[in-house]
PDB file of N, CA and C in Angstrom:
ATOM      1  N   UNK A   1      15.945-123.079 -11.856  1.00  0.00           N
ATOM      2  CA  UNK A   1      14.876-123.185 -12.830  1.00  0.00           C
ATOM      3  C   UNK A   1      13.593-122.598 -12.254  1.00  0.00           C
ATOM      4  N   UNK A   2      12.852-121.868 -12.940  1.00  0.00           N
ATOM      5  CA  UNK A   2      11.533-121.172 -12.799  1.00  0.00           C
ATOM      6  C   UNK A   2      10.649-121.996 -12.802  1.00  0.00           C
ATOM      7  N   UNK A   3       9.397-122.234 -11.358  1.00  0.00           N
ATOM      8  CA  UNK A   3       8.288-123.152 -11.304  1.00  0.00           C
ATOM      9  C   UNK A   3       7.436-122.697 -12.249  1.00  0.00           C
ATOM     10  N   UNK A   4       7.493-121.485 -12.301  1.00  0.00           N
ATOM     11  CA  UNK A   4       6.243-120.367 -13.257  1.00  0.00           C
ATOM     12  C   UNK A   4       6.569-119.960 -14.486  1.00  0.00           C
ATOM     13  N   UNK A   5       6.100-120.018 -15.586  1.00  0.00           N
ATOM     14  CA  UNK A   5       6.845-118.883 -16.754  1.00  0.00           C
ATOM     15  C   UNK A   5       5.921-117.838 -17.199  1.00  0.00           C
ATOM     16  N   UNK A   6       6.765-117.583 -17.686  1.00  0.00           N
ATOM     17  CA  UNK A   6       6.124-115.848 -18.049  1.00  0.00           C
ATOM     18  C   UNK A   6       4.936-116.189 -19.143  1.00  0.00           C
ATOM     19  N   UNK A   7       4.633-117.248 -19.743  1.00  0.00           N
ATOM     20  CA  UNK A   7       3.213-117.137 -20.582  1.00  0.00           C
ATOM     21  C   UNK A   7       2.146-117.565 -19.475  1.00  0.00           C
ATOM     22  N   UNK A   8       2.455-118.321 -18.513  1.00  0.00           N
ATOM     23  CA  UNK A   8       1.658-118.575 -17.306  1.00  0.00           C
ATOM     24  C   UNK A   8       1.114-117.326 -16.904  1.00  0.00           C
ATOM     25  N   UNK A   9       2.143-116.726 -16.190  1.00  0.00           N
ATOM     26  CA  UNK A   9       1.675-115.150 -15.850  1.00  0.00           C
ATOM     27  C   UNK A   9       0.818-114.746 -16.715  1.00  0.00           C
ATOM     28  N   UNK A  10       1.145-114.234 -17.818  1.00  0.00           N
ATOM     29  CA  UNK A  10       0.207-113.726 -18.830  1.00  0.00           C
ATOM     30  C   UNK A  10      -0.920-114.246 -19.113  1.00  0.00           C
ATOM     31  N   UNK A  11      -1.218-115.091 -19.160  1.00  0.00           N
ATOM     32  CA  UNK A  11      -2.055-116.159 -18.909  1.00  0.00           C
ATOM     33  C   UNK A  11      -3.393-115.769 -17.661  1.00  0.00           C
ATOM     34  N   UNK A  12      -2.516-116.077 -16.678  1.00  0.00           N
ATOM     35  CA  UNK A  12      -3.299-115.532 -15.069  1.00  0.00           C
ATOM     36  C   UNK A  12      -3.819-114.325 -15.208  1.00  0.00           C
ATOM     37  N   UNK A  13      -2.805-112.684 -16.025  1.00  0.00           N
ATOM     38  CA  UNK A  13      -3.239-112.026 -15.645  1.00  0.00           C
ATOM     39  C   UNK A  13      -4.489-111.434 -16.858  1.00  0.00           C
ATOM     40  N   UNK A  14      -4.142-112.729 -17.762  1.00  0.00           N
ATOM     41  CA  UNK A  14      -5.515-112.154 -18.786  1.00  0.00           C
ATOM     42  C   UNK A  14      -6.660-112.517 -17.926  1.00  0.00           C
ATOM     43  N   UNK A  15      -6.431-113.790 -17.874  1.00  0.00           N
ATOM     44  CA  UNK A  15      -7.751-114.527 -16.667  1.00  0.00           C
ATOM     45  C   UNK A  15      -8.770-113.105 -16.268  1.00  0.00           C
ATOM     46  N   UNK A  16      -7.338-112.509 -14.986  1.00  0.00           N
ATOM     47  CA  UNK A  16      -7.902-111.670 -14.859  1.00  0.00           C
ATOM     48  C   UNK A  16      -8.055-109.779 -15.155  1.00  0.00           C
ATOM     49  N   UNK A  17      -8.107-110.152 -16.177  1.00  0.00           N
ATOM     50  CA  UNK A  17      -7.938-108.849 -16.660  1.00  0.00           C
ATOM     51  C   UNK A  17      -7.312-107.567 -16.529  1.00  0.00           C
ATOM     52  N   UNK A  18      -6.452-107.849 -16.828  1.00  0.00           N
ATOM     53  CA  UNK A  18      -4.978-107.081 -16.214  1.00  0.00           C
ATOM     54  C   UNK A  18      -4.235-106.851 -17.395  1.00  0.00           C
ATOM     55  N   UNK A  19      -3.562-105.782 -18.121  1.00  0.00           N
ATOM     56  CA  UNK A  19      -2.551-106.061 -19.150  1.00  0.00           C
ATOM     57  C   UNK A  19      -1.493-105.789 -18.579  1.00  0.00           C
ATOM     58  N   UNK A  20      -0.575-106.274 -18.849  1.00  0.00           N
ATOM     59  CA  UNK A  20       1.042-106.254 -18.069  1.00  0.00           C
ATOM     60  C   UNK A  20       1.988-106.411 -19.573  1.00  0.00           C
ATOM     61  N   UNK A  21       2.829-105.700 -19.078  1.00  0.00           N
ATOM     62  CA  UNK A  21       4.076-105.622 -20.170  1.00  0.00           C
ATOM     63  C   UNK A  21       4.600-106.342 -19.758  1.00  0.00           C
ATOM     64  N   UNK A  22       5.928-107.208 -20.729  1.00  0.00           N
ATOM     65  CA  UNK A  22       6.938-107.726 -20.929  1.00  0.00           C
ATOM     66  C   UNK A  22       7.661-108.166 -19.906  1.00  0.00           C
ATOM     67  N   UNK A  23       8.336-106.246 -19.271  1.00  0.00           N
ATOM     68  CA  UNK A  23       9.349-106.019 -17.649  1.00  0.00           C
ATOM     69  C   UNK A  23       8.033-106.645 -17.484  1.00  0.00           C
ATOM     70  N   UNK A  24       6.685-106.317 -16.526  1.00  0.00           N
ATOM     71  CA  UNK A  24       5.948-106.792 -15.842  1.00  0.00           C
ATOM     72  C   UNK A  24       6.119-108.216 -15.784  1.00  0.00           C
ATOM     73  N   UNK A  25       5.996-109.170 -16.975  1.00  0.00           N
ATOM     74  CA  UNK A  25       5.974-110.142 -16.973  1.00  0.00           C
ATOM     75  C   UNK A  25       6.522-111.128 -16.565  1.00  0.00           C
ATOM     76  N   UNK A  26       8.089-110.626 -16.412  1.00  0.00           N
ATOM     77  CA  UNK A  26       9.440-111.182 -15.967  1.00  0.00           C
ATOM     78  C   UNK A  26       9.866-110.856 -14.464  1.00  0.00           C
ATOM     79  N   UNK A  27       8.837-109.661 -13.964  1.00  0.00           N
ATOM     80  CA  UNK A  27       8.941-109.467 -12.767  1.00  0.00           C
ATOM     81  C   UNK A  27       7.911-110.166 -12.106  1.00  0.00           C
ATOM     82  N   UNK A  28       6.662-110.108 -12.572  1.00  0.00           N
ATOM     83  CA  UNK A  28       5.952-111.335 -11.941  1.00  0.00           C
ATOM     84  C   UNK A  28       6.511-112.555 -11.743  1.00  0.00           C
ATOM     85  N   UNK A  29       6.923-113.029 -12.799  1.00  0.00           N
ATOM     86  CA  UNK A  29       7.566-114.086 -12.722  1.00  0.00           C
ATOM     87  C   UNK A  29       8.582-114.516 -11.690  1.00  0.00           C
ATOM     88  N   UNK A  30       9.512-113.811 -11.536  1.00  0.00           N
ATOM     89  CA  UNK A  30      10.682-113.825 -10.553  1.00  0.00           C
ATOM     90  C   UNK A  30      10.116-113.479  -9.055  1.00  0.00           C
ATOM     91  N   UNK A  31       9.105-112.903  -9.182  1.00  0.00           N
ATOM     92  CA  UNK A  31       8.464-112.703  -7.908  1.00  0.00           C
ATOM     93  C   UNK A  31       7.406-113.753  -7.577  1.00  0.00           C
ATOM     94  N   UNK A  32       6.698-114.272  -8.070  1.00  0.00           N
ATOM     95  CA  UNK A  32       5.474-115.826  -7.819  1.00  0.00           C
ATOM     96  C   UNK A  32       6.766-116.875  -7.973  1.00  0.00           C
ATOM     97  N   UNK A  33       7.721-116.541  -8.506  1.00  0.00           N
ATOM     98  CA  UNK A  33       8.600-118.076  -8.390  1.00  0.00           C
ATOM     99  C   UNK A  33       9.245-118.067  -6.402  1.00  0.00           C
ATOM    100  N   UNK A  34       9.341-116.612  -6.354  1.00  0.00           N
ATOM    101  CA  UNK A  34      10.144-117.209  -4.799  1.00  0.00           C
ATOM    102  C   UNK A  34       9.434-116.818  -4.228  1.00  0.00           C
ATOM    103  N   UNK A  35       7.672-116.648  -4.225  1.00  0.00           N
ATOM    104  CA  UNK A  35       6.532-117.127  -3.573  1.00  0.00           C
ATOM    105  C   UNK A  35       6.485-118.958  -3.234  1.00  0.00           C
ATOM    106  N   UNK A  36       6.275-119.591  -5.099  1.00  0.00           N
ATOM    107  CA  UNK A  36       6.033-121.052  -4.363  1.00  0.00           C
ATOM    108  C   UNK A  36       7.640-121.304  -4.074  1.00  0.00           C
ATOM    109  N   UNK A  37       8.531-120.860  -4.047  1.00  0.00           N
ATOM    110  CA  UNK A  37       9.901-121.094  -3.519  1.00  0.00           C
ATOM    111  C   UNK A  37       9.780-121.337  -1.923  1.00  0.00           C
ATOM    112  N   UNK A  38       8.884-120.209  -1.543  1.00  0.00           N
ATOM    113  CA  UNK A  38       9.010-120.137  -0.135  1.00  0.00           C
ATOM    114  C   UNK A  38       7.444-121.407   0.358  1.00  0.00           C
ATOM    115  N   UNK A  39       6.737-121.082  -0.172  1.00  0.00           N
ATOM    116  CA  UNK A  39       5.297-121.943   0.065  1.00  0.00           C
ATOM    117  C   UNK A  39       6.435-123.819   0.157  1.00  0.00           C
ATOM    118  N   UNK A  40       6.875-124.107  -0.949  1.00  0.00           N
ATOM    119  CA  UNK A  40       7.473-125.714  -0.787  1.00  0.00           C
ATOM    120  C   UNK A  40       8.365-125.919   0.278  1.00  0.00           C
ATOM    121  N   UNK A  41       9.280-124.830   1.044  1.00  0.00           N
ATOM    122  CA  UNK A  41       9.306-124.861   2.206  1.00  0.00           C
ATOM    123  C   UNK A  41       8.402-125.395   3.017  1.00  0.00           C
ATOM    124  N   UNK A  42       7.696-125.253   3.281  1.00  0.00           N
ATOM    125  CA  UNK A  42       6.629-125.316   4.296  1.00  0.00           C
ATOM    126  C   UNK A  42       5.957-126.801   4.290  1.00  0.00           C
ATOM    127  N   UNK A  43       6.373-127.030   3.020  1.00  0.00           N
ATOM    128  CA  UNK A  43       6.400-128.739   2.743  1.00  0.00           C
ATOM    129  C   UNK A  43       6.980-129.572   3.335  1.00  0.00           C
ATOM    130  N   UNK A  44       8.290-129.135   4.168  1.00  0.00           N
ATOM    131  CA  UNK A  44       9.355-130.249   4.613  1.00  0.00           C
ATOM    132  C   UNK A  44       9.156-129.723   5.901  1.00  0.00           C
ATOM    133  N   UNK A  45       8.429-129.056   6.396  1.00  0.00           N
ATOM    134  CA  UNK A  45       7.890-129.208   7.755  1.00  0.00           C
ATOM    135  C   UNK A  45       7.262-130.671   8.514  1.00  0.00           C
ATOM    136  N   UNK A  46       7.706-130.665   9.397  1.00  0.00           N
ATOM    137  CA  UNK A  46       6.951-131.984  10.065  1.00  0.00           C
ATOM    138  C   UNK A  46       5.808-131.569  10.956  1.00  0.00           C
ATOM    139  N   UNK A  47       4.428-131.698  10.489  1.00  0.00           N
ATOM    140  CA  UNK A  47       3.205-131.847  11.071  1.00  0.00           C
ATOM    141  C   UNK A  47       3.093-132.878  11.227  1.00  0.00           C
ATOM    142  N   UNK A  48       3.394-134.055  11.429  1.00  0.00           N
ATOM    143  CA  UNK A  48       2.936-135.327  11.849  1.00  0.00           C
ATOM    144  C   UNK A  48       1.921-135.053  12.953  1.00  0.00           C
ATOM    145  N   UNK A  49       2.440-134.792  14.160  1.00  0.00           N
ATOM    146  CA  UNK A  49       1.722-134.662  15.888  1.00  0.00           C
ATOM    147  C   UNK A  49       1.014-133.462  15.782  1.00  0.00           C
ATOM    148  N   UNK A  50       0.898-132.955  14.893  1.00  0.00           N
ATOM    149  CA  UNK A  50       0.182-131.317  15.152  1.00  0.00           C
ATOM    150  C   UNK A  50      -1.248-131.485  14.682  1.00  0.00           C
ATOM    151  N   UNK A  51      -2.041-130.867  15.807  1.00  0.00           N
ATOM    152  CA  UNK A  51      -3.396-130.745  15.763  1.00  0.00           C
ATOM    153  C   UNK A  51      -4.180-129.926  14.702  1.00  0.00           C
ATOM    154  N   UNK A  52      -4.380-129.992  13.670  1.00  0.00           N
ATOM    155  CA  UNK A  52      -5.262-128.853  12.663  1.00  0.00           C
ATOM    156  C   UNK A  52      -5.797-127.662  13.589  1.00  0.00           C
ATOM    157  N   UNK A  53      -5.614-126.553  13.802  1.00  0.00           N
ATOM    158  CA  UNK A  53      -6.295-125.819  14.250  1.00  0.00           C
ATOM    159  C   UNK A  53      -7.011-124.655  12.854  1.00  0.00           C
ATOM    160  N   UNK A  54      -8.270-123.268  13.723  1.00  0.00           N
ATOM    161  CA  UNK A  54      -8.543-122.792  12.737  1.00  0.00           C
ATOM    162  C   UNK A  54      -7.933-121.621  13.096  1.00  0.00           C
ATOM    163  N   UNK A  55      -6.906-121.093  14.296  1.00  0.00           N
ATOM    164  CA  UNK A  55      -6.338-119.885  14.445  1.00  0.00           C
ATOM    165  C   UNK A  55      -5.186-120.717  15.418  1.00  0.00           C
ATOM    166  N   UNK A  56      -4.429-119.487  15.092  1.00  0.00           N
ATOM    167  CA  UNK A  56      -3.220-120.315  15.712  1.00  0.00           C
ATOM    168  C   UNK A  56      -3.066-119.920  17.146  1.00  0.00           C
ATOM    169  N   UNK A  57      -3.785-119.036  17.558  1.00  0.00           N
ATOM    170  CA  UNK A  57      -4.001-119.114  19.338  1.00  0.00           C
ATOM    171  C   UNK A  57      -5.167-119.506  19.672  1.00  0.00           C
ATOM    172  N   UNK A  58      -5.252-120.082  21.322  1.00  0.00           N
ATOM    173  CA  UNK A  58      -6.073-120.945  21.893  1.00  0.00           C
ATOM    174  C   UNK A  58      -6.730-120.057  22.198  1.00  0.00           C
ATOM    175  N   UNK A  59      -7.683-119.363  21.359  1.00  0.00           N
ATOM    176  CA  UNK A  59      -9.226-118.870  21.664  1.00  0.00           C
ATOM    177  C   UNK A  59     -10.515-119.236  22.263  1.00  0.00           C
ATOM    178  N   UNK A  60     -11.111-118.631  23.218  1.00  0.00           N
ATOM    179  CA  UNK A  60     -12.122-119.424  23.583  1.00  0.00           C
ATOM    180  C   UNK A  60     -13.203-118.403  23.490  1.00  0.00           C
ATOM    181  N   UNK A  61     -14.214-118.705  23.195  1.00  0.00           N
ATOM    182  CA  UNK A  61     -15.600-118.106  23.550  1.00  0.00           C
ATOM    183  C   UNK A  61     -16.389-117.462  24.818  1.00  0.00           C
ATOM    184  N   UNK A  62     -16.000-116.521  25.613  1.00  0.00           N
ATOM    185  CA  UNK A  62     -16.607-116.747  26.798  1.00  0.00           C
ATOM    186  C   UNK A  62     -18.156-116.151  26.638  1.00  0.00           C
ATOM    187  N   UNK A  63     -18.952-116.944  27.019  1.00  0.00           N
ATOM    188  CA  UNK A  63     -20.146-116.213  27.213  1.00  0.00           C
ATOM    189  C   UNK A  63     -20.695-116.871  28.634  1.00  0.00           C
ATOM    190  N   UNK A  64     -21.613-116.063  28.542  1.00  0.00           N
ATOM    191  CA  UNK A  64     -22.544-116.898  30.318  1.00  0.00           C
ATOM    192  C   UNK A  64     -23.497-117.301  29.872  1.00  0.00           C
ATOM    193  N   UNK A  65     -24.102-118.068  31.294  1.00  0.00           N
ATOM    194  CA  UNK A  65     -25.406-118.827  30.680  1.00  0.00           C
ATOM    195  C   UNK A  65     -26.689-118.599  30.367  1.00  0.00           C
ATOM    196  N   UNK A  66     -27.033-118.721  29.367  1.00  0.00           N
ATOM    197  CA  UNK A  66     -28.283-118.486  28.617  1.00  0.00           C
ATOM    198  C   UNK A  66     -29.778-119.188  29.855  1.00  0.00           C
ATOM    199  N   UNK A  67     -29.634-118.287  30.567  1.00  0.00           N
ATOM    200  CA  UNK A  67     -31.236-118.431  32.175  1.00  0.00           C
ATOM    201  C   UNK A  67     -32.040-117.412  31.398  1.00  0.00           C
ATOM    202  N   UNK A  68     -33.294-117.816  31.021  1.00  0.00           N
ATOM    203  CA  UNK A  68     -34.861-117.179  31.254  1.00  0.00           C
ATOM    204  C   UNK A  68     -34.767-116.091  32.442  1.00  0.00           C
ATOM    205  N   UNK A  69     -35.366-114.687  32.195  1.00  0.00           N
ATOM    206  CA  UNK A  69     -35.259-114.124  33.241  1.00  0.00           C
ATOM    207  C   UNK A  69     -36.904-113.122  32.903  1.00  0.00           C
ATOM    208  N   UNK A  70     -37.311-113.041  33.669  1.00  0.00           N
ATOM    209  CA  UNK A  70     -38.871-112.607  33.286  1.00  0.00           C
ATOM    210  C   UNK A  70     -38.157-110.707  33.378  1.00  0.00           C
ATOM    211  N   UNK A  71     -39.016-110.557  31.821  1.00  0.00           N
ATOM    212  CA  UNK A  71     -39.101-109.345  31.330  1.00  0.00           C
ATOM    213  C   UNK A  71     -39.834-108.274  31.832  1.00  0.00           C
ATOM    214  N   UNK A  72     -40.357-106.724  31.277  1.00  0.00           N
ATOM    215  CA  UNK A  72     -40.166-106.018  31.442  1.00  0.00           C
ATOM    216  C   UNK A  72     -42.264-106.205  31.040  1.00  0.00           C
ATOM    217  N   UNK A  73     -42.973-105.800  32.677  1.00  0.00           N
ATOM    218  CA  UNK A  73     -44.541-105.969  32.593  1.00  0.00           C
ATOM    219  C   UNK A  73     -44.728-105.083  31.473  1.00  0.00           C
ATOM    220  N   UNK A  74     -45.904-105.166  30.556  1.00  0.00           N
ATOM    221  CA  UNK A  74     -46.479-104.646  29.819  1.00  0.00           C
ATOM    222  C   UNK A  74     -46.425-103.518  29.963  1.00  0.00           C
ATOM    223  N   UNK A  75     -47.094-102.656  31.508  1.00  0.00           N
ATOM    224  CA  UNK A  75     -47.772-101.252  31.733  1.00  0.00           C
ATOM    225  C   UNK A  75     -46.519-100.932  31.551  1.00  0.00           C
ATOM    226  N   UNK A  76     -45.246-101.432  32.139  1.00  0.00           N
ATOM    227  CA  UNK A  76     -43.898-100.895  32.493  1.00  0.00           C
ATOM    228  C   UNK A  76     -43.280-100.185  30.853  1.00  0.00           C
ATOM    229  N   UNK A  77     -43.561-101.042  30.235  1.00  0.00           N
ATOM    230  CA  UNK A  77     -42.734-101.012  28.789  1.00  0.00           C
ATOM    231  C   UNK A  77     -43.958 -99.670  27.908  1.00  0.00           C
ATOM    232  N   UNK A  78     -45.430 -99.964  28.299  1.00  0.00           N
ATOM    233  CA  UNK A  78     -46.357 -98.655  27.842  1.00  0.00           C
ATOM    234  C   UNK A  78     -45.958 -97.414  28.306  1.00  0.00           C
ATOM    235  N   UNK A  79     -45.392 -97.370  29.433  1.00  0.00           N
ATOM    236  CA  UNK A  79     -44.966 -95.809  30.424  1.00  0.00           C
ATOM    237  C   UNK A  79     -44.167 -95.165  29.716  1.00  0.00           C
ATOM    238  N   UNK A  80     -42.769 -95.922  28.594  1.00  0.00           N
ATOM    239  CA  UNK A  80     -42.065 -95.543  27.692  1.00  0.00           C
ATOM    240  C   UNK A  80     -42.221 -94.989  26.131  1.00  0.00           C
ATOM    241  N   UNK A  81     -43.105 -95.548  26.049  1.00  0.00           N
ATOM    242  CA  UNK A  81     -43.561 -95.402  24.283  1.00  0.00           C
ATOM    243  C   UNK A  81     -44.533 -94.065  24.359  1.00  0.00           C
ATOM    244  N   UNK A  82     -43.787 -93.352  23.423  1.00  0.00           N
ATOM    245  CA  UNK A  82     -44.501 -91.736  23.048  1.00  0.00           C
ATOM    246  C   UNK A  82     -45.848 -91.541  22.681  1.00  0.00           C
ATOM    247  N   UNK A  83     -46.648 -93.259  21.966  1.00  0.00           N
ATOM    248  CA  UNK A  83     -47.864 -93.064  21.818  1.00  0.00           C
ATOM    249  C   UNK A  83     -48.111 -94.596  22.106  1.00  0.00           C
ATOM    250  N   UNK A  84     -49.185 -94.610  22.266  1.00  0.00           N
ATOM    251  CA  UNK A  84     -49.905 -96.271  22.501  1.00  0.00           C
ATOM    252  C   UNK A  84     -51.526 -96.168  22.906  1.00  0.00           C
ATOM    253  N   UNK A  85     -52.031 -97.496  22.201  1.00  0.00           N
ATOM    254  CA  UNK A  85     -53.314 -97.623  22.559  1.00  0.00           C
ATOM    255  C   UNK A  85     -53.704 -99.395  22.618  1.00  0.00           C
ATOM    256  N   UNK A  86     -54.425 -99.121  23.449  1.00  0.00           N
ATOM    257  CA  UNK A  86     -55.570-100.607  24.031  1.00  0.00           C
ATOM    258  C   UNK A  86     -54.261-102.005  24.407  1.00  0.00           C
ATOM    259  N   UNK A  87     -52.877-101.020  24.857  1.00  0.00           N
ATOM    260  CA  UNK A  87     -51.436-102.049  25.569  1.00  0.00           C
ATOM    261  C   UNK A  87     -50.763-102.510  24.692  1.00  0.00           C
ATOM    262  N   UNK A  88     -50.777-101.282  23.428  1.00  0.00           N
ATOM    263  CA  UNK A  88     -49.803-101.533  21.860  1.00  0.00           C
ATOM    264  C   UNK A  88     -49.091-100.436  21.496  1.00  0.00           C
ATOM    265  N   UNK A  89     -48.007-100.174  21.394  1.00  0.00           N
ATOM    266  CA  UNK A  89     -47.146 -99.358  20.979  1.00  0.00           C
ATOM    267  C   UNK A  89     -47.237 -99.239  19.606  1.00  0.00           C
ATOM    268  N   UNK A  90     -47.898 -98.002  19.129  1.00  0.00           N
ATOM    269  CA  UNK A  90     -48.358 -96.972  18.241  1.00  0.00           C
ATOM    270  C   UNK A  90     -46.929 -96.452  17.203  1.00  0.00           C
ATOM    271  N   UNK A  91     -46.742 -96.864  16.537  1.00  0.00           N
ATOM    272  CA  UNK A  91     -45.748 -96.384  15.597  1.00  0.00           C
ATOM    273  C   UNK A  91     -45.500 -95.851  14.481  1.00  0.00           C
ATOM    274  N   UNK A  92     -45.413 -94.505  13.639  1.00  0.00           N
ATOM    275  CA  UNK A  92     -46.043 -94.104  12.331  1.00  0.00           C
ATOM    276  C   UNK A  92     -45.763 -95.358  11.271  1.00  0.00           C
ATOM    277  N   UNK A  93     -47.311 -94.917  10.552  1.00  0.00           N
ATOM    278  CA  UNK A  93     -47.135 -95.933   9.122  1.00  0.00           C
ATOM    279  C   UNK A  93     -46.241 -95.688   8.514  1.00  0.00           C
ATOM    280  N   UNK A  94     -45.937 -96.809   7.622  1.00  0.00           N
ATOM    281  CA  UNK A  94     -44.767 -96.588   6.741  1.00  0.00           C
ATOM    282  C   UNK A  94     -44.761 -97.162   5.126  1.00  0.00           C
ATOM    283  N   UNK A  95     -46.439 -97.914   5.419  1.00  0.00           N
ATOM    284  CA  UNK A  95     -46.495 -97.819   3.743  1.00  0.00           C
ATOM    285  C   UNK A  95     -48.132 -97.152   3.760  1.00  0.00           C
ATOM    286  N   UNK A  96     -48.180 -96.571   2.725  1.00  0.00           N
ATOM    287  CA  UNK A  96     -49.402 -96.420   2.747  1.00  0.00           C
ATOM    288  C   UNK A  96     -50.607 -97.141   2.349  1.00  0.00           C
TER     289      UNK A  96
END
């Protein structure tokens, strides 16, 4: 017996705006049925002891530690910039 029927389908694919013929209809059908065919499988699994995860490998984050480290002196960072005045980096306007 079919979980899905074919006015369902039709249904879904007006939802979303889709026109599908007839064959279409009956092939959707036979095809979303041994979709949740296979999905209720997955029902008679035993998760009891199993941890929820959000990926199924043990990923970790590596980063290092976030230390303060004194930056780059003023004159140092002026020696770079193509124009500057009174220890301000000069940049064309951009609205008028």
């Amino acid at each position: 017996m079919s979980r899905i029927s074919a006015e369902q389908v039709k249904y879904v694919a007006n939802l979303a705006r889709l026109a599908i013929t007839e064959e279409e209809a009956k092939l959707f059908t036979q095809q979303l049925d041994a979709i949740i065919t296979f999905a209720e499988q997955l029902n008679e699994v035993d998760t009891e002891n199993v941890k929820p995860t959000s990926h199924v490998l043990d990923m970790k984050n590596i980063m290092r530690e976030d230390t303060p480290k004194k930056g780059l002196d003023n004159e140092e960072v002026i020696k770079n910039a193509p124009d500057h005045e009174d220890g301000y980096i000069r940049v064309p306007s951009i609205l008028e």
